[in-house]
Protein backbone atom coordinates (compact mmCIF):
# COMPACT_ATOMS: atom_id res chain seq x y z
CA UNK A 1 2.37 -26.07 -5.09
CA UNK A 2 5.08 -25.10 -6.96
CA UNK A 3 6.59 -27.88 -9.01
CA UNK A 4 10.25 -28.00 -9.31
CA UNK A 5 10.30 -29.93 -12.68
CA UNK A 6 7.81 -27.96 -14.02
CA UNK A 7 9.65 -24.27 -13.42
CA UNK A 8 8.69 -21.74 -15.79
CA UNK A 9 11.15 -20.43 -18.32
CA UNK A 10 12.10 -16.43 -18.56
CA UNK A 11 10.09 -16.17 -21.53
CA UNK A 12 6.88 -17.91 -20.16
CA UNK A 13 7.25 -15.46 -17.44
CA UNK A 14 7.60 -12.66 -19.33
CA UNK A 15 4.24 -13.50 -21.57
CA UNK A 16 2.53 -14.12 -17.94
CA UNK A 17 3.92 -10.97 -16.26
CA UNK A 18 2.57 -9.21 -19.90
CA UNK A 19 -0.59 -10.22 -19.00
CA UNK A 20 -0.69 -9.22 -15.36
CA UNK A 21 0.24 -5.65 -17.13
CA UNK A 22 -2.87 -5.95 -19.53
CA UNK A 23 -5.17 -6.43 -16.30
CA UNK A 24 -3.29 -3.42 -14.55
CA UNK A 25 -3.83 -1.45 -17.49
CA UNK A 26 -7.55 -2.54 -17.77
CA UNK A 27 -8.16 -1.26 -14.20
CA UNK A 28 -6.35 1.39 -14.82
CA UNK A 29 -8.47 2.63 -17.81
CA UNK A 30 -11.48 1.82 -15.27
CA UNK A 31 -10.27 4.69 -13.14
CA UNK A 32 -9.64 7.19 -15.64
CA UNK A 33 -12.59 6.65 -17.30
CA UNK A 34 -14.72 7.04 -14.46
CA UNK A 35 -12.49 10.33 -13.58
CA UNK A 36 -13.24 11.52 -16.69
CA UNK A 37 -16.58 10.72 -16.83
CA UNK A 38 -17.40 12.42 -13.65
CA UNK A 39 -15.18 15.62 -14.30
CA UNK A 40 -17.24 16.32 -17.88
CA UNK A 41 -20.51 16.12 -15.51
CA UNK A 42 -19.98 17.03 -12.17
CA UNK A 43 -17.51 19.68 -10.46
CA UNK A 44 -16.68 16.57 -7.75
CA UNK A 45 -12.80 16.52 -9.55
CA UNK A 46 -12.63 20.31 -9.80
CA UNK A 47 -9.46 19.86 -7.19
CA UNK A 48 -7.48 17.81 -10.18
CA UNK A 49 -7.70 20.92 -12.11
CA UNK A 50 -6.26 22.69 -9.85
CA UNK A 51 -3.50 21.01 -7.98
CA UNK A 52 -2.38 23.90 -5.78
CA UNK A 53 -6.25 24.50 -4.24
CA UNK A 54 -7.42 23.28 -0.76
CA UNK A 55 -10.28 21.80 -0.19
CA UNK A 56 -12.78 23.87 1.59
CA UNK A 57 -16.01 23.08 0.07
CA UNK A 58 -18.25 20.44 -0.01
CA UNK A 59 -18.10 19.36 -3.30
CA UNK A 60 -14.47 19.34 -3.38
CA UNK A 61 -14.30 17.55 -0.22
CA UNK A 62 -16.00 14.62 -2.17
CA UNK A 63 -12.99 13.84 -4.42
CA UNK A 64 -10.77 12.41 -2.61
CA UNK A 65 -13.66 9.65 -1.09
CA UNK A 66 -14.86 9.41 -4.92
CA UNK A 67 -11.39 8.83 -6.01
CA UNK A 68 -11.01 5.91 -3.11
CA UNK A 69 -14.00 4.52 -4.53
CA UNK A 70 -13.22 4.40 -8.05
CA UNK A 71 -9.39 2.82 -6.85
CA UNK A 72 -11.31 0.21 -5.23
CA UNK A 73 -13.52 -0.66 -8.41
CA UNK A 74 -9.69 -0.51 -10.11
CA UNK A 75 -7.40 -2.44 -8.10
CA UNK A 76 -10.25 -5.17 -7.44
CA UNK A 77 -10.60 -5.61 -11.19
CA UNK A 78 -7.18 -5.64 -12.00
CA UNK A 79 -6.72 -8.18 -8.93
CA UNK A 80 -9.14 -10.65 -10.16
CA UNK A 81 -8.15 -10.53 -13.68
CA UNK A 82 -4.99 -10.91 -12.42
CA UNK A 83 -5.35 -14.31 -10.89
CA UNK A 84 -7.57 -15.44 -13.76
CA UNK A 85 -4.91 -14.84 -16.07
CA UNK A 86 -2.23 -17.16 -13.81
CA UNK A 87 -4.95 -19.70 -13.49
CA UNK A 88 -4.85 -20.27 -17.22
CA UNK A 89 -1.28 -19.79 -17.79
CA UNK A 90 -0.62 -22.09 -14.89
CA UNK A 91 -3.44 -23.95 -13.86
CA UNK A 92 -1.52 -26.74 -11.47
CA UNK A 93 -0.87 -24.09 -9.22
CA UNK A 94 -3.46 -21.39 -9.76
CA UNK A 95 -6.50 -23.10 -8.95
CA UNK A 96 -9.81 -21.63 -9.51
CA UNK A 97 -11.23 -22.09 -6.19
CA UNK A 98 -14.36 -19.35 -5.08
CA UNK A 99 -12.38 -19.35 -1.71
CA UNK A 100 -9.79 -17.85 -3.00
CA UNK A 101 -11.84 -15.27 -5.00
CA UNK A 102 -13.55 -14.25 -1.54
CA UNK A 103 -10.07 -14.29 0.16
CA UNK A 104 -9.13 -11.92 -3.07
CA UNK A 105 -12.53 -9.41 -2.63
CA UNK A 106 -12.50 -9.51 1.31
CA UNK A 107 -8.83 -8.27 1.58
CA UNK A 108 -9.60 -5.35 -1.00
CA UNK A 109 -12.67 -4.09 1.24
CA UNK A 110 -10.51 -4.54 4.35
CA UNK A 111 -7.61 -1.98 2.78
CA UNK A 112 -10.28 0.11 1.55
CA UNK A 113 -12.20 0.82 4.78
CA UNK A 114 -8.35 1.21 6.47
CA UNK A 115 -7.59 3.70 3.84
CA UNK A 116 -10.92 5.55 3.21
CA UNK A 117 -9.61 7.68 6.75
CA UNK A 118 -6.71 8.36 4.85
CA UNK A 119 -7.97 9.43 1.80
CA UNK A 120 -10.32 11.90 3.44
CA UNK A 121 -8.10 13.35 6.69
CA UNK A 122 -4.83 13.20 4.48
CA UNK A 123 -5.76 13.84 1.12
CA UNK A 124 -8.52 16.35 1.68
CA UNK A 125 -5.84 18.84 2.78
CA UNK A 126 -3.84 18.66 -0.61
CA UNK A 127 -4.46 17.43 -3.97
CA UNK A 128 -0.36 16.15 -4.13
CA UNK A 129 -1.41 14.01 -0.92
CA UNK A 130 -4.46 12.50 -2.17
CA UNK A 131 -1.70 11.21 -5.36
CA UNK A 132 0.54 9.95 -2.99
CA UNK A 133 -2.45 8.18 -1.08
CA UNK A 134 -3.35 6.54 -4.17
CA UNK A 135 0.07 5.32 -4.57
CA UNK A 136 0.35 4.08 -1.39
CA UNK A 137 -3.51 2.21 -2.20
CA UNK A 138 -2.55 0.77 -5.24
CA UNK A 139 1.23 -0.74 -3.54
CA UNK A 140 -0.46 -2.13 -0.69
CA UNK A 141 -3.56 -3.78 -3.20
CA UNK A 142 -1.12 -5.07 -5.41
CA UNK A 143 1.47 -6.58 -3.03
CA UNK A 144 -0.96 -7.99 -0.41
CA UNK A 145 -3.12 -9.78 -3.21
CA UNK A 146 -0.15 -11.72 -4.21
CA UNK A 147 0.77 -12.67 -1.13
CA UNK A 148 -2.67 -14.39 -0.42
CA UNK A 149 -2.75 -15.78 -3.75
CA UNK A 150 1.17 -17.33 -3.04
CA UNK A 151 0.12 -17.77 0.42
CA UNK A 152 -3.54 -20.20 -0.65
CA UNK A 153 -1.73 -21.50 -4.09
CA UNK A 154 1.99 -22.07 -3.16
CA UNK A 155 2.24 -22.58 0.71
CA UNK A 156 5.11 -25.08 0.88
CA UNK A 157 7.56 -22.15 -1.57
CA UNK A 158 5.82 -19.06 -0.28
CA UNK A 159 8.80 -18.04 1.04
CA UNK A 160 10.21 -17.50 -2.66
CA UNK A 161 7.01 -14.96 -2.96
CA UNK A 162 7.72 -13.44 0.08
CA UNK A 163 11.30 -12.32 -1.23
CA UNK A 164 9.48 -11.51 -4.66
CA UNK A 165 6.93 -10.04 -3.45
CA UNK A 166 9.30 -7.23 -0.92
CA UNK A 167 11.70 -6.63 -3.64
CA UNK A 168 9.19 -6.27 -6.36
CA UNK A 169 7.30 -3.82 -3.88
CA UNK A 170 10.95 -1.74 -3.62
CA UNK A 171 11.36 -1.56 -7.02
CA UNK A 172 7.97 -0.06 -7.66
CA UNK A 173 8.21 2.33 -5.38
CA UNK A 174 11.23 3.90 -7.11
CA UNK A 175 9.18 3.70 -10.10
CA UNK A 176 6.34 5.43 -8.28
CA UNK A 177 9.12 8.11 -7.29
CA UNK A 178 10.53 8.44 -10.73
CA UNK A 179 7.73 9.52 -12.12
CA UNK A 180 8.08 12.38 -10.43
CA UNK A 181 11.36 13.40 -10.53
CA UNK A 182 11.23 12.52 -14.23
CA UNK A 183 7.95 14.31 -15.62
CA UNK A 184 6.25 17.25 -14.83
CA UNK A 185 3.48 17.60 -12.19
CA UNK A 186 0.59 17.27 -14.44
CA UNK A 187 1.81 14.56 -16.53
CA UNK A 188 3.23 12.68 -13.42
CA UNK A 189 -0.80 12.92 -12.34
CA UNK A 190 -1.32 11.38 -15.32
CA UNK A 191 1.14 8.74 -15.34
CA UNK A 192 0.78 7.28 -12.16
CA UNK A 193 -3.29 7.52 -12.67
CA UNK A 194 -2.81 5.39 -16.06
CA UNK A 195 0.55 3.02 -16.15
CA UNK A 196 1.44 3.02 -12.63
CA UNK A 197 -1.44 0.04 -11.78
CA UNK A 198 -0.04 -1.98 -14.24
CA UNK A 199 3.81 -1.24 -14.16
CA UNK A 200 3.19 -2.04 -9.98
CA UNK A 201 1.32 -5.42 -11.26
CA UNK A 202 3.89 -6.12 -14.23
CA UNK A 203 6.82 -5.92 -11.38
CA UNK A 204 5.68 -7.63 -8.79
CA UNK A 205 5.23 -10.87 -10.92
CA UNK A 206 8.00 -11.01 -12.78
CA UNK A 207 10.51 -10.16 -10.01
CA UNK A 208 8.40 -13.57 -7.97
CA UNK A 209 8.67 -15.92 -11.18
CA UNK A 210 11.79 -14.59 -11.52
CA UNK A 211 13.20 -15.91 -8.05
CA UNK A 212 11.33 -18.81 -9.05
CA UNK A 213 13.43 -19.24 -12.17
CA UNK A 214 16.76 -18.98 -10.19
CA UNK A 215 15.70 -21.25 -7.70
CA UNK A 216 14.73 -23.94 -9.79
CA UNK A 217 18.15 -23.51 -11.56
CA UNK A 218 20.08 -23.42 -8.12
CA UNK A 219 18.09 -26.66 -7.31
CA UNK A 220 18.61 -28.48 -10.61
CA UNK A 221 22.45 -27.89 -10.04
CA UNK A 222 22.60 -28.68 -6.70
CA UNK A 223 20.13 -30.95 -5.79
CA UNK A 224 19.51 -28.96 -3.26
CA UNK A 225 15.69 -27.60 -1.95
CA UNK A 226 16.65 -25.71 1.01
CA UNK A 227 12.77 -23.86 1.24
CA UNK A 228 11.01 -26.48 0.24
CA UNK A 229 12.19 -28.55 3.23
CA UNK A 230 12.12 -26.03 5.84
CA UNK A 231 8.43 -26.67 7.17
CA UNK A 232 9.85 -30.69 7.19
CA UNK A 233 12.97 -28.96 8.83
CA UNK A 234 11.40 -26.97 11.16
CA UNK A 235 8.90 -29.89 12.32
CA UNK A 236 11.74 -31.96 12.60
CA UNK A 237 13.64 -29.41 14.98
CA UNK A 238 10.11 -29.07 17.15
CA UNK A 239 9.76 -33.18 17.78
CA UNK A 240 13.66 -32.79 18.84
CA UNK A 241 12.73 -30.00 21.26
CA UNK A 242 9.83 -31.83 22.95
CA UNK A 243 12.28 -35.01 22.95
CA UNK A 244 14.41 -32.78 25.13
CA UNK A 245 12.21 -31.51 27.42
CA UNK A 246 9.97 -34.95 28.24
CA UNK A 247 13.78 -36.41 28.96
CA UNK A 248 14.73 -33.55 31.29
CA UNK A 249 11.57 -33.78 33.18
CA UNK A 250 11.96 -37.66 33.44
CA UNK A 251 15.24 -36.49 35.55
C-alpha cells in the first residue's frame, strides 16, 4: 500500500526507474545475444538479413516462432528483475511474495501463447511485421506486468498506476514510432531489438512514480485523498443504495 508520508522523491524515482532500465537492458542483451548466437550457426535468422524477403521456406518460417521464444525468455527476465529491483528499493510496498512471482510468470505464458498466432500468421508474411509484432509483445509484457504488480502491491492507489501505467504506454509507443521515422531501417531493427525493452520499462515507471509524486504533493497541500477513499466512497454509496431499496419495498 502506498504510503502517503512515505512518497518517494523525483530523484529516488529516477535511481529506481534507472534500474528498471538496467533490467530492460539485461533482457534486452538476452535477445540479441541469442539472435546472434543462432544467426553465426544456423540459417533460422536468414530473413533479418534480408528485410525485403518472404518467407517461403521452412527454415525461414522458423524465425519468427524462434524470435517469440527468445522475447519470452527477454521480457520474463526483464519482468522479474524488474520487481526485484522495486522490492529492494521499496520493500513496504514491493513485497517478495512467490504469489506474486507466479502471478508475474503465468501472465507472460498467457501473452505468449496469445501472440505465438501472431508471430507466425502475421509476421511470417514480412520481416517489417514480425518488428512491429515484437513491439507490440514487448508493450503489452511491459504494461500488463505492472499493472499486476500495482494491482497485488498497491490495491487501495492502483488507480494512480492505472493513469501511469496508460500514459506511460502512449508515450512509448511514440518512442517505438520514432525510431523509425528517426533512423534508418536497419539501425531502427537494431534499436528497437536493443534499447527499446528498456526505454518501454524506464517509461512506464517513472511516468507511475511520477503521478505518485504529484499526488502526494496535491495531498500534502490539500489534505485531500480523493483515490484513496474512493473504495470507502464507493462502499459507502452501495450501503446507501440498499438503504433505498429495503425502504421502498417496506412501502
Amino acid at each position: 500500500m502506498l504510503t502517503l508520508e512515505k512518497a518517494e522523491s523525483i530523484q529516488d524515482s529516477l535511481i529506481v526507474s534507472l534500474g528498471v532500465f538496467v533490467a530492460g537492458l539485461i533482457g534486452s542483451i538476452i535477445v540479441v545475444v541469442i539472435s546472434l548466437f543462432l544467426g553465426n550457426n544456423t540459417d533460422i535468422f536468414a530473413g533479418f538479413r534480408n528485410s525485403g524477403s518472404r518467407f517461403g521456406t521452412n527454415v525461414e518460417t522458423l524465425y519468427p516462432i524462434v524470435l517469440s521464444f527468445v522475447t519470452l525468455a527477454g521480457t520474463t527476465i526483464t519482468c522479474l528483475l524488474t520487481y526485484f529491483i522495486l522490492g529492494m528499493t521499496n520493500s513496504e510496498r514491493y513485497k517478495r511474495n512467490n504469489v506474486i512471482f507466479v502471478q508475474v510468470a503465468l501472465f507472460q505464458i498467457l501473452i505468449f501463447v496469445f501472440i505465438l498466432p501472431v508471430y507466425v500468421f502475421f509476421g511470417g508474411t514480412a520481416f517489417q511485421n514480425i518488428l512491429i509484432t515484437y513491439i507490440c509483445h514487448v508493450l503489452i509484457v511491459i504494461f500488463g506486468t505492472n499493472m499486476i504488480l500495482d494491482i497485488l502491491n498497491n490495491y487501495r492507489y492502483v488507480l494512480i498506476s492505472i493513469y501511469g501505467n496508460f500514459i506511460g504506454l502512449f508515450i512509448s509507443i511514440f518512442v517505438a514510432i520514432a525510431f523509425f521515422y528517426i533512423f534508418s531501417d536497419g539501425y531502427a531493427k537494431l534499436f528497437s531489438l536493443v534499447f527499446l525493452l528498456p526505454i518501454v520499462n524506464f517509461i512506464t515507471v517513472f511516468v507511475k512514480k511520477f503521478f505518485e509524486f504529484v499526488y502526494y504533493h496535491f495531498y500534502r497541500i490539500t489534505g485531500s485523498d480523493p483515490i484513496g477513499d474512493i473504495f470507502h466512497k464507493i462502499k459507502l454509496e452501495d450501503e446507501e443504495n440498499e438503504k433505498e431499496e429495503a425502504q421502498k419495498n417496506m412501502i
